[in-house]
N, C-alpha and C. Protein backbone atom coordinates (compact mmCIF):
# COMPACT_ATOMS: atom_id res chain seq x y z
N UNK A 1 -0.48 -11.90 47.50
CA UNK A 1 0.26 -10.85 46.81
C UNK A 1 -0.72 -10.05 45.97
N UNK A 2 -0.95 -8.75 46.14
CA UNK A 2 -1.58 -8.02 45.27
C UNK A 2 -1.22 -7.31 44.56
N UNK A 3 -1.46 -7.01 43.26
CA UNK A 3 -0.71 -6.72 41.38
C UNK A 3 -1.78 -5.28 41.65
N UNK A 4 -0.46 -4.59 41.36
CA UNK A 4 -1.02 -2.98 40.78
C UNK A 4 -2.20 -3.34 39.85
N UNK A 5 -3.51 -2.14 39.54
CA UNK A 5 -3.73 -2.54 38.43
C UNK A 5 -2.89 -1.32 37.06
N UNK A 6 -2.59 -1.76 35.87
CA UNK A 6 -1.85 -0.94 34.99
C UNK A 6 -2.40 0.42 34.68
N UNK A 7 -1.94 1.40 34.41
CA UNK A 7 -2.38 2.91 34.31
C UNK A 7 -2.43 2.52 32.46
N UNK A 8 -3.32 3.71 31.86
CA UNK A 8 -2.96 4.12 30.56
C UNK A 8 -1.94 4.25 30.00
N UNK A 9 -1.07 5.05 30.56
CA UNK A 9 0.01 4.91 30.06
C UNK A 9 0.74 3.96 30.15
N UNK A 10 0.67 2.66 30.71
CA UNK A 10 1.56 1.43 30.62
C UNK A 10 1.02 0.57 29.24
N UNK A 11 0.00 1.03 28.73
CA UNK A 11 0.00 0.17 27.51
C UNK A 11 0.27 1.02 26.28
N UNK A 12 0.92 0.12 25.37
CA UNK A 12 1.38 1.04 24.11
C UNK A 12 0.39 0.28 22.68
N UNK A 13 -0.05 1.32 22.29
CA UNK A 13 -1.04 1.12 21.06
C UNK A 13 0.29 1.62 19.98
N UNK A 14 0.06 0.42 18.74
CA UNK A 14 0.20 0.90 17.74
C UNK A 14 -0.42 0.34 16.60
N UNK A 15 -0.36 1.37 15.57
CA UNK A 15 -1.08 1.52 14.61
C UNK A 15 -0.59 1.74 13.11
N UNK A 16 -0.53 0.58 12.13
CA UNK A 16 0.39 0.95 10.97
C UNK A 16 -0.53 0.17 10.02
N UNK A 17 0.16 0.00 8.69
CA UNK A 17 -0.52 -0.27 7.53
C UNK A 17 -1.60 -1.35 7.93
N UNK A 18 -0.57 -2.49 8.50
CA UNK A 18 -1.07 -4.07 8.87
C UNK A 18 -1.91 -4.09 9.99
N UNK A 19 -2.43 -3.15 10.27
CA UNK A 19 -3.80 -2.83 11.89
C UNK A 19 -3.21 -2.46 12.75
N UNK A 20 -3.70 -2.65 14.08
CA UNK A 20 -3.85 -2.17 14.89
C UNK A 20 -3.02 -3.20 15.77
N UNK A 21 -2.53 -2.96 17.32
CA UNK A 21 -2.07 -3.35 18.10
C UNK A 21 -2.01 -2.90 19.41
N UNK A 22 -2.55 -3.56 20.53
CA UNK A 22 -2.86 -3.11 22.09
C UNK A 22 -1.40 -4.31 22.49
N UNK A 23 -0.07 -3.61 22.66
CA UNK A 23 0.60 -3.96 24.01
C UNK A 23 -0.07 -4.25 25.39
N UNK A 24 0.07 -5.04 26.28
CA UNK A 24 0.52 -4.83 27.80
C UNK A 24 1.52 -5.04 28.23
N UNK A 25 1.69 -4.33 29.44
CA UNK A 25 2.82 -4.51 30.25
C UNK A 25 3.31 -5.88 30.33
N UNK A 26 2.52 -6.57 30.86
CA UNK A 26 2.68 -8.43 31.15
C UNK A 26 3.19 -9.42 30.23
N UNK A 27 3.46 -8.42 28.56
CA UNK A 27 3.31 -9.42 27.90
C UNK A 27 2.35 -9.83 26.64
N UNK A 28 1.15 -9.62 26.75
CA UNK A 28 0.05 -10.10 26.29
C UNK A 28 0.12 -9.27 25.17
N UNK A 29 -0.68 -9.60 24.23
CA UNK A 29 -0.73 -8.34 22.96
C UNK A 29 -2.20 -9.13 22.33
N UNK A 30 -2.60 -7.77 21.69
CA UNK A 30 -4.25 -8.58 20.83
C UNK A 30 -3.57 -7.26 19.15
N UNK A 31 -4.25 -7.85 18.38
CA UNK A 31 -3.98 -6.83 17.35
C UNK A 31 -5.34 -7.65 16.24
N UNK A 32 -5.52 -6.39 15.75
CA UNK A 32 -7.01 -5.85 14.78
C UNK A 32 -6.61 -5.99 13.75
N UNK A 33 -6.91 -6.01 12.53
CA UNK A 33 -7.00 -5.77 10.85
C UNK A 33 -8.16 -6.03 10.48
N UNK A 34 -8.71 -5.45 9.04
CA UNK A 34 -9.95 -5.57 8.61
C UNK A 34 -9.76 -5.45 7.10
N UNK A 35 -10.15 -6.02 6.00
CA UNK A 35 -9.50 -6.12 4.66
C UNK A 35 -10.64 -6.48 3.83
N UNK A 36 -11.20 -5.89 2.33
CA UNK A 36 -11.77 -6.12 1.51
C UNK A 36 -10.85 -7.22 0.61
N UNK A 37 -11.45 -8.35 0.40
CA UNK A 37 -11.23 -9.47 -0.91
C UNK A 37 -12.20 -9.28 -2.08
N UNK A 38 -11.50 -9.38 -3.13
CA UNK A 38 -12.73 -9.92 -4.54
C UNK A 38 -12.05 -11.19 -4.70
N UNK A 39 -12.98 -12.00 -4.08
CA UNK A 39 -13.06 -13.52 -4.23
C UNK A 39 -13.28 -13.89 -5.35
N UNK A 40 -12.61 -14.75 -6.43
CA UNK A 40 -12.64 -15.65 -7.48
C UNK A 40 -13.62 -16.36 -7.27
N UNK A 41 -13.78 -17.34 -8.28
CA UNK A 41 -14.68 -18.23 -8.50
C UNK A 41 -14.56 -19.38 -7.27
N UNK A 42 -15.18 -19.77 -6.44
CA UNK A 42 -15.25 -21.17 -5.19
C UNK A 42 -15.24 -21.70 -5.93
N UNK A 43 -14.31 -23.21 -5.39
CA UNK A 43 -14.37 -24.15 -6.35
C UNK A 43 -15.21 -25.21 -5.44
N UNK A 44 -16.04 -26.24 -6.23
CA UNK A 44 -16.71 -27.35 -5.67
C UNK A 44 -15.52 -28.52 -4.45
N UNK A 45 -16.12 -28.52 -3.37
CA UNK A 45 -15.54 -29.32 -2.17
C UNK A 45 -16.49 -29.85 -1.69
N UNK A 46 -17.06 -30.89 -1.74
CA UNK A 46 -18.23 -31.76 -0.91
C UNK A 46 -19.39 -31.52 -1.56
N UNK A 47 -19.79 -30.99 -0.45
CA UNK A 47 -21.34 -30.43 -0.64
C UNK A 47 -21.44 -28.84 -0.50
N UNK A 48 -20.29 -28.17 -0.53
CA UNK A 48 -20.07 -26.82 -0.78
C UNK A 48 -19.29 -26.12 -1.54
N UNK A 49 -18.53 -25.36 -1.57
CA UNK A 49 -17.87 -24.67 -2.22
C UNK A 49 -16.16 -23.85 -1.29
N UNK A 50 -15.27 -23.86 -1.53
CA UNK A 50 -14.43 -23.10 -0.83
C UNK A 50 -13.40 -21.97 -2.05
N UNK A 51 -12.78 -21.21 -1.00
CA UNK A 51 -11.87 -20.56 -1.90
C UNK A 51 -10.71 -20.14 -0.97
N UNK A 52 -9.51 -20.03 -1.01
CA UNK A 52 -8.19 -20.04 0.11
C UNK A 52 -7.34 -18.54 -0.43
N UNK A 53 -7.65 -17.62 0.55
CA UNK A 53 -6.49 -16.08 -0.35
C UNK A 53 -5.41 -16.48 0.61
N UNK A 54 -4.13 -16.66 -0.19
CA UNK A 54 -2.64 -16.80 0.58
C UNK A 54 -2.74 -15.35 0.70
N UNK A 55 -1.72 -15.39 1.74
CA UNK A 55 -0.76 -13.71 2.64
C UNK A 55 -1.91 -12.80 2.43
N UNK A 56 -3.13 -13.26 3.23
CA UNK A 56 -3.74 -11.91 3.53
C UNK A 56 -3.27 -10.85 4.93
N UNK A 57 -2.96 -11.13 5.33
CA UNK A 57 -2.84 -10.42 6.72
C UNK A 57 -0.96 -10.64 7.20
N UNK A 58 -1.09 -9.70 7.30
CA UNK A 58 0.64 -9.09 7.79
C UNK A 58 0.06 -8.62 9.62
N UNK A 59 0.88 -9.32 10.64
CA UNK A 59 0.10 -8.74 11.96
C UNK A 59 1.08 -7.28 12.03
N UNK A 60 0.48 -6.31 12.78
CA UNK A 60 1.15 -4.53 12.80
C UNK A 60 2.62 -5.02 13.68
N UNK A 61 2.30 -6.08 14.61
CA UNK A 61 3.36 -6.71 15.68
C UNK A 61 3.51 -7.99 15.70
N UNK A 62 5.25 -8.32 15.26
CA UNK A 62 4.74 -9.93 15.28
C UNK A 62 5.20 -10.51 17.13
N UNK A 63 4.60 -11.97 17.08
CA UNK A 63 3.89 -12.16 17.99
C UNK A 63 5.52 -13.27 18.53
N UNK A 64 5.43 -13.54 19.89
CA UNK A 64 7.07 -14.38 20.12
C UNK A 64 6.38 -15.90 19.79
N UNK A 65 5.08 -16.35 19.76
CA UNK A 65 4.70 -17.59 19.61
C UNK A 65 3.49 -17.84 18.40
N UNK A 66 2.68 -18.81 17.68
CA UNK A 66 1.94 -18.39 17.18
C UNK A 66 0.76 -18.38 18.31
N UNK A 67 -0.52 -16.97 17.24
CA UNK A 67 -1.03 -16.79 18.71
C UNK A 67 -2.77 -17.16 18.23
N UNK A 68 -3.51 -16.67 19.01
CA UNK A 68 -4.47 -17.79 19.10
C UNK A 68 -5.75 -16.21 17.77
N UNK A 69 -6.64 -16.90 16.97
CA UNK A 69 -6.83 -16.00 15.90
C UNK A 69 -8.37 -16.53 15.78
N UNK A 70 -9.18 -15.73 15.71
CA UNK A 70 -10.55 -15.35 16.00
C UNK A 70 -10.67 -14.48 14.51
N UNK A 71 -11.39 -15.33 13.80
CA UNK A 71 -12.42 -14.85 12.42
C UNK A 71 -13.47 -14.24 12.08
N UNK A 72 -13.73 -13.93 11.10
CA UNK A 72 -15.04 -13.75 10.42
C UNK A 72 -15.00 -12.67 9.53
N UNK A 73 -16.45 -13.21 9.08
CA UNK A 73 -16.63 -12.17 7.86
C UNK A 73 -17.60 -10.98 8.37
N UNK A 74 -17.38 -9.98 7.86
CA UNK A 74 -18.17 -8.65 8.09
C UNK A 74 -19.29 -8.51 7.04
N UNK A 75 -20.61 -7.94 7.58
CA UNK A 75 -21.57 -7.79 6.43
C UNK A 75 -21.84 -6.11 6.87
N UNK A 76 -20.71 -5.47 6.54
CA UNK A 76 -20.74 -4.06 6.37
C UNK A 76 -21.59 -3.37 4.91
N UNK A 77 -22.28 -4.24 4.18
CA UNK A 77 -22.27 -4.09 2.31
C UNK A 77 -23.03 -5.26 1.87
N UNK A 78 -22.92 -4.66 0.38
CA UNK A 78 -23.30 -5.99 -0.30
C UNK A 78 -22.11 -6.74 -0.21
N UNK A 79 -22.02 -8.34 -0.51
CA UNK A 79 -21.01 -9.26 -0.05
C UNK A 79 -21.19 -10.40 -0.25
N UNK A 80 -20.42 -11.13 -0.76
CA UNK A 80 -20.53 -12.59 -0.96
C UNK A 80 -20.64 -13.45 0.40
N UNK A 81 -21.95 -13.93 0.29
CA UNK A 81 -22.08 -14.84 1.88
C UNK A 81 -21.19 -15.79 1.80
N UNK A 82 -20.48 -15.89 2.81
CA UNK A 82 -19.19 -17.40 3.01
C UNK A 82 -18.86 -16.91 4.67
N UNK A 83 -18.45 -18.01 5.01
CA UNK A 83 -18.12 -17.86 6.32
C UNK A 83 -15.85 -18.54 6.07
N UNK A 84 -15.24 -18.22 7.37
CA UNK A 84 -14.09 -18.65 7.23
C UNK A 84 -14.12 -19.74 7.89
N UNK A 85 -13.71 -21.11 7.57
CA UNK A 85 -13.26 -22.32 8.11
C UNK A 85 -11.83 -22.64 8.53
N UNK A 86 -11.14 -22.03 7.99
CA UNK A 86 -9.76 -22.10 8.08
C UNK A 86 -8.33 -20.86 8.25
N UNK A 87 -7.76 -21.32 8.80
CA UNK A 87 -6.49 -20.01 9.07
C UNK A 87 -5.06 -20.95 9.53
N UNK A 88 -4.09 -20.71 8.79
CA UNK A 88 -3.13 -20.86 8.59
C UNK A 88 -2.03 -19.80 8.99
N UNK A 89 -1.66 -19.96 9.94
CA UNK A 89 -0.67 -18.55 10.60
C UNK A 89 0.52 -19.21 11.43
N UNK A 90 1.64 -18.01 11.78
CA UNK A 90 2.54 -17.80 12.17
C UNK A 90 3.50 -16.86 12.71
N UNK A 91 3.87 -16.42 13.92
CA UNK A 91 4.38 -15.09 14.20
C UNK A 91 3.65 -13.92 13.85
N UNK A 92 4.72 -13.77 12.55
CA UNK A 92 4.13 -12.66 12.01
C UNK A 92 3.08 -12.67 11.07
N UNK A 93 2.47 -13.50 10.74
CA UNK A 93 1.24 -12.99 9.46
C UNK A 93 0.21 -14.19 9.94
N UNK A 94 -0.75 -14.16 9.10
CA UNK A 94 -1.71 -15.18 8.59
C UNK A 94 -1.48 -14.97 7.22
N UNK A 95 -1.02 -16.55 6.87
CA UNK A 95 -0.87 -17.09 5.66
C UNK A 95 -1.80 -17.55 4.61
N UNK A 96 -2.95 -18.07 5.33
CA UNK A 96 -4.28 -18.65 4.67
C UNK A 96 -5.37 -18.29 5.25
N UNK A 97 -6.00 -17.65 4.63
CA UNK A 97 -7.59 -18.23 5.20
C UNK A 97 -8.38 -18.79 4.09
N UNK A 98 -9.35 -19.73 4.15
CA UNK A 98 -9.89 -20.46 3.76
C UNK A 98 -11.53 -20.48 4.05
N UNK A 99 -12.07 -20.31 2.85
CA UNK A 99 -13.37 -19.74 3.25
C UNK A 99 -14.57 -20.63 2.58
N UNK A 100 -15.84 -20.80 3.03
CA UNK A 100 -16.78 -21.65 2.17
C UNK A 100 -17.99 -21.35 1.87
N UNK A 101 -18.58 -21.36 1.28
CA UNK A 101 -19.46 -21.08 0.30
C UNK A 101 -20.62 -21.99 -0.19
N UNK A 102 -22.29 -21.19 0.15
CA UNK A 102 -22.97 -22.46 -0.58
C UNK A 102 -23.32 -22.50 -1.99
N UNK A 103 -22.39 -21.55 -2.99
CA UNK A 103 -22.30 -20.93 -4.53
C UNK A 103 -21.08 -21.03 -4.46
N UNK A 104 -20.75 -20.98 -5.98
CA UNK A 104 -19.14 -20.93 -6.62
C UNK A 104 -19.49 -19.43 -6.90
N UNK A 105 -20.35 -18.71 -6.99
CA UNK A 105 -20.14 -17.44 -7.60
C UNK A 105 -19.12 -16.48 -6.67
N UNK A 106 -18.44 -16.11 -7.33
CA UNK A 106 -17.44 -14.60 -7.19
C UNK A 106 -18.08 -13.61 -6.32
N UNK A 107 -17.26 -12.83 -5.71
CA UNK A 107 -17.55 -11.84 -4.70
C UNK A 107 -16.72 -10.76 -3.84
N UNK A 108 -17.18 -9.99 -3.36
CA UNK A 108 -16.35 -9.74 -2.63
C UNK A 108 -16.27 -9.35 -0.99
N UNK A 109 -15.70 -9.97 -0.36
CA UNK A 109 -15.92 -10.16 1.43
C UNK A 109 -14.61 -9.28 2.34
N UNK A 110 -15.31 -8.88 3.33
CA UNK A 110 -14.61 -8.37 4.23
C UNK A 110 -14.35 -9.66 5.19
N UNK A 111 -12.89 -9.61 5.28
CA UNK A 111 -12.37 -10.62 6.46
C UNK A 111 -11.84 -9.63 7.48
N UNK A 112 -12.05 -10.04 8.74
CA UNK A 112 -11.68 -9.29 9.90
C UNK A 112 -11.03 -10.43 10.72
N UNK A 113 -9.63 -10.34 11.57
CA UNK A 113 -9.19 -10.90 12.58
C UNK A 113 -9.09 -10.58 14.02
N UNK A 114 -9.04 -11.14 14.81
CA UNK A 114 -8.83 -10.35 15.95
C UNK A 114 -7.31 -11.69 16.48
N UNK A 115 -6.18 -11.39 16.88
CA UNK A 115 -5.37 -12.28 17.23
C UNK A 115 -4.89 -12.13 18.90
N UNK A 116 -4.50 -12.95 19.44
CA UNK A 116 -4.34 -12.92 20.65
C UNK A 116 -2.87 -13.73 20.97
N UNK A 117 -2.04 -13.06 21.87
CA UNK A 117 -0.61 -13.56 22.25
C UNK A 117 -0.13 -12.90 22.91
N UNK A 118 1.52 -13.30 22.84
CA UNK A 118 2.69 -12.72 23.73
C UNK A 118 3.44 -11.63 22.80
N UNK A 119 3.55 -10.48 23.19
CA UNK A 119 4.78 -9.67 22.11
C UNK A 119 6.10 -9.88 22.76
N UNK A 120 6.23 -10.43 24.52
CA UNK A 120 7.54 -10.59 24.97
C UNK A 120 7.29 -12.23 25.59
């Protein structure tokens, strides 16, 4: 059996406060955001440091399952070096991310997501 491949116009982009969003036809959806934090003080965890911002990310589309969420930090700037260890999500948002640090010092970081799922 051979599958059309989809034209431009079968996918619907949208674009609102909470990022970005690529529909497909099939189902599938990916959606973008990109967000400045001023990180508080890390607090001591092991042999490093972490710090956790609740309700950063609202997705532009929420998703019918939770969907699969790809991190990191951007070094667009000056910026507090930390990488993300953790993400806490659901449908519609990411609830946690959780980030670590080899300083407690304060900062401020760009977190970027990229998420991947079903919109139907």
């Amino acid at each position: 059996m051979t599958k059309a491949i989809p034209t431009l116009e079968s996918f619907e982009v949208i674009e609102n406060e909470n990022g970005a969003a690529l529909k497909l036809p099939n189902g599938f959806m990916i959606c973008y955001h990109r967000k400045y934090f001023n990180l508080g003080t890390f607090v001591a965890n092991g042999t490093g440091f972490r710090n956790t911002i609740s309700d950063p990310f609202i997705f532009p589309v929420p998703f019918v399952d939770n969907p699969t969420i790809v991190t990191s930090t951007a070094n667009d700037g000056d910026y507090k070096y930390c990488s993300v260890i953790g993400v806490i999500r659901n449908q519609t948002k990411i609830s946690s991310v959780t980030c670590s640090a080899d300083t407690s010092t304060a900062g401020i970081v760009t977190i970027q997501y990229t998420a991947f799922g079903k919109w139907k």
